[in-house]
N, C-alpha and C. Protein backbone atom coordinates (compact mmCIF):
# COMPACT_ATOMS: atom_id res chain seq x y z
N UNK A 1 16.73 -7.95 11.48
CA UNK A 1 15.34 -8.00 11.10
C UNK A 1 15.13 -7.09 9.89
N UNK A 2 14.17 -7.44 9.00
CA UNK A 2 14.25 -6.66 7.95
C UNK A 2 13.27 -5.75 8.11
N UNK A 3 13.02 -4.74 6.59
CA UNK A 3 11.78 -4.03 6.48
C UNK A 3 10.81 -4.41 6.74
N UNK A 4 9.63 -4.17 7.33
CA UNK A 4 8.18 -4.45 7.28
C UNK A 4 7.36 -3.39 6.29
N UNK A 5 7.16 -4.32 5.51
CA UNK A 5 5.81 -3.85 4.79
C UNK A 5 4.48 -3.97 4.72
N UNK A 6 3.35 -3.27 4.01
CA UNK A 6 2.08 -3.41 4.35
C UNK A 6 1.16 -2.95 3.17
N UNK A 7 0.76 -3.89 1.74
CA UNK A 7 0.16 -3.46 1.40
C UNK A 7 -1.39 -3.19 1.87
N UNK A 8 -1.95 -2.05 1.40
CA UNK A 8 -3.23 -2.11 1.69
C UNK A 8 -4.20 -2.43 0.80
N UNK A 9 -5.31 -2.24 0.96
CA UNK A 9 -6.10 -2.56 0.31
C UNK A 9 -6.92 -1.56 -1.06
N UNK A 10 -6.00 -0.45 -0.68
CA UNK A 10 -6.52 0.55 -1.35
C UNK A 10 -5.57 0.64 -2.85
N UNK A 11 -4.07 -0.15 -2.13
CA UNK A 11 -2.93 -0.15 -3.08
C UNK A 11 -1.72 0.32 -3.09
N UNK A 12 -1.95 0.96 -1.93
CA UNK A 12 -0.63 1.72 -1.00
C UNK A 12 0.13 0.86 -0.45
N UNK A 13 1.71 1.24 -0.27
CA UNK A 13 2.38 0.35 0.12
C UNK A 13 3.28 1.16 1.32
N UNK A 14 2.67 0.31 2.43
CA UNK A 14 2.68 1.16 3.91
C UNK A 14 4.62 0.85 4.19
N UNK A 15 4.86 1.41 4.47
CA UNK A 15 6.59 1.37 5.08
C UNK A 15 6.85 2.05 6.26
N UNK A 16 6.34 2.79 6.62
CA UNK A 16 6.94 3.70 7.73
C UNK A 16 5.58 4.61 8.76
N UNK A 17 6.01 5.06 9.44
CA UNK A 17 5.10 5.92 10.49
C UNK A 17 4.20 6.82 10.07
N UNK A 18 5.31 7.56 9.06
CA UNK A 18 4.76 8.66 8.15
C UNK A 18 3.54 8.20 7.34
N UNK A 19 3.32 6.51 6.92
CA UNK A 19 2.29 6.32 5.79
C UNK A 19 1.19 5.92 6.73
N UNK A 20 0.90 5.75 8.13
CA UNK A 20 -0.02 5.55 9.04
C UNK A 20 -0.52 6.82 9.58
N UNK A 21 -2.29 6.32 10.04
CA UNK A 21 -3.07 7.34 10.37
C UNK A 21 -3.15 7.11 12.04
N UNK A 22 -2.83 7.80 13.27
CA UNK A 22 -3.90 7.41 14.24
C UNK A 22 -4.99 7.43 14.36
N UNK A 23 -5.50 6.33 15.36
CA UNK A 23 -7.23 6.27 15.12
C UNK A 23 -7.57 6.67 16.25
N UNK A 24 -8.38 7.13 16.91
CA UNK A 24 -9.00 7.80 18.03
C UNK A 24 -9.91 6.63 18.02
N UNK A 25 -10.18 6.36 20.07
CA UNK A 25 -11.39 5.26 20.34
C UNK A 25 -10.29 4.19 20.72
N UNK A 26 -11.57 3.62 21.71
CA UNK A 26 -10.73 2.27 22.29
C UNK A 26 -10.10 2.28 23.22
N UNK A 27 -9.42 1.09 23.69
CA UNK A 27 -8.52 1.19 25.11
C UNK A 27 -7.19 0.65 24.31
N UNK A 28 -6.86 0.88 22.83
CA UNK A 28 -5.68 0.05 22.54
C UNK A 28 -5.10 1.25 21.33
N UNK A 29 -3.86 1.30 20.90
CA UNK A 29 -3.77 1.79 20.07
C UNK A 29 -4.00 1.39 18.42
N UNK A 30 -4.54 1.98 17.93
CA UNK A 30 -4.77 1.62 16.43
C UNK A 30 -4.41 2.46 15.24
N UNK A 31 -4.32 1.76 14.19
CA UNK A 31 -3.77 2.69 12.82
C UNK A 31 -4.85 2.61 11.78
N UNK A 32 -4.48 3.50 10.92
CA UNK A 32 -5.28 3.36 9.58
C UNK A 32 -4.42 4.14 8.69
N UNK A 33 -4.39 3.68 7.34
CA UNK A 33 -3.92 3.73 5.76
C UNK A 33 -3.82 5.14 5.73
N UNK A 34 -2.80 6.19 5.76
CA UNK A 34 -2.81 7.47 5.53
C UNK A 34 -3.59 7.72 4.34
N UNK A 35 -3.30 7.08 2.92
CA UNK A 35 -4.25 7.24 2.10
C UNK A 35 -5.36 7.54 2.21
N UNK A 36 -6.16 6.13 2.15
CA UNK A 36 -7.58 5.88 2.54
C UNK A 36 -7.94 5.62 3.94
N UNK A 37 -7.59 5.51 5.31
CA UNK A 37 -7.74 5.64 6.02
C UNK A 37 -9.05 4.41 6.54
N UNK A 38 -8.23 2.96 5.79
CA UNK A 38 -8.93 1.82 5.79
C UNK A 38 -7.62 1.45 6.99
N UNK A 39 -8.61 0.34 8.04
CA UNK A 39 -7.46 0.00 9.22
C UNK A 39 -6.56 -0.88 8.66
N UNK A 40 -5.22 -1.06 9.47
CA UNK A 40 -4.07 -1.97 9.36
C UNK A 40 -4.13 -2.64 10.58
N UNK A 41 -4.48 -3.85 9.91
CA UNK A 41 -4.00 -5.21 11.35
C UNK A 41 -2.74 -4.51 12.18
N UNK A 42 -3.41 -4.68 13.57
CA UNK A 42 -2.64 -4.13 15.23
C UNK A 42 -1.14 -4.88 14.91
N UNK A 43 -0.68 -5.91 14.85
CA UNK A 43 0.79 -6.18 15.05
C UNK A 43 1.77 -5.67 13.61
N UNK A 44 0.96 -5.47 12.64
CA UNK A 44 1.86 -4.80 11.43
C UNK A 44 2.08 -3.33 11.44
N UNK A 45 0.54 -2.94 11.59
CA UNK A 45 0.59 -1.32 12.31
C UNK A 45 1.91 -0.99 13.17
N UNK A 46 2.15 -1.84 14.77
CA UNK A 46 2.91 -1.39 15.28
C UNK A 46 4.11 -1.59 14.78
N UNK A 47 4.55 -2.70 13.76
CA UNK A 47 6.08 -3.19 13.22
C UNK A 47 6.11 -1.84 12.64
N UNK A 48 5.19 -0.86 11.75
CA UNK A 48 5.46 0.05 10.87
C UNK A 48 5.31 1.37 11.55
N UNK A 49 4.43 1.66 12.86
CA UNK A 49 4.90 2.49 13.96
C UNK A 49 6.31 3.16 14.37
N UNK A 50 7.04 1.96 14.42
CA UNK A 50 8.46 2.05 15.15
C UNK A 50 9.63 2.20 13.83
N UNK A 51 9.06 2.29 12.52
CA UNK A 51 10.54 2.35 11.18
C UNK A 51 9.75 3.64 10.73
N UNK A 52 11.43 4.15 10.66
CA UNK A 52 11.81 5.73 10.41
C UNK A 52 12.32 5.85 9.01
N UNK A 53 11.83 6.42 8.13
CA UNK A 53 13.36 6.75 7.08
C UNK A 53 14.03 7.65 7.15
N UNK A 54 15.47 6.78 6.78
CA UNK A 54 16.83 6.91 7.05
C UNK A 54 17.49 8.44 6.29
């Protein structure tokens, strides 16, 4: 399986755990854009949750 990437909307280009925000609230887990701290769709969030750099 390859890299998952994620541009955002702000222009950032999400790759890894480190470039995600947790979001507080809810009964589910959620992310947002370390940058701007605009949300990332739940199933890309988690693909980019789980990749580390190497």
């Amino acid at each position: 399986m390859g890299e998952t990437t994620y541009r955002c909307e702000c222009g950032a280009t999400l790759r890894f755990r480190q470039d995600l925000t947790p979001e507080r609230g809810g009964t589910s887990r959620s992310w947002a854009c370390g940058d701007c701290g605009l949300p990332v769709p739940g199933v890309v969030a988690e693909r980019l949750s789980h990749q580390h750099p190497s």
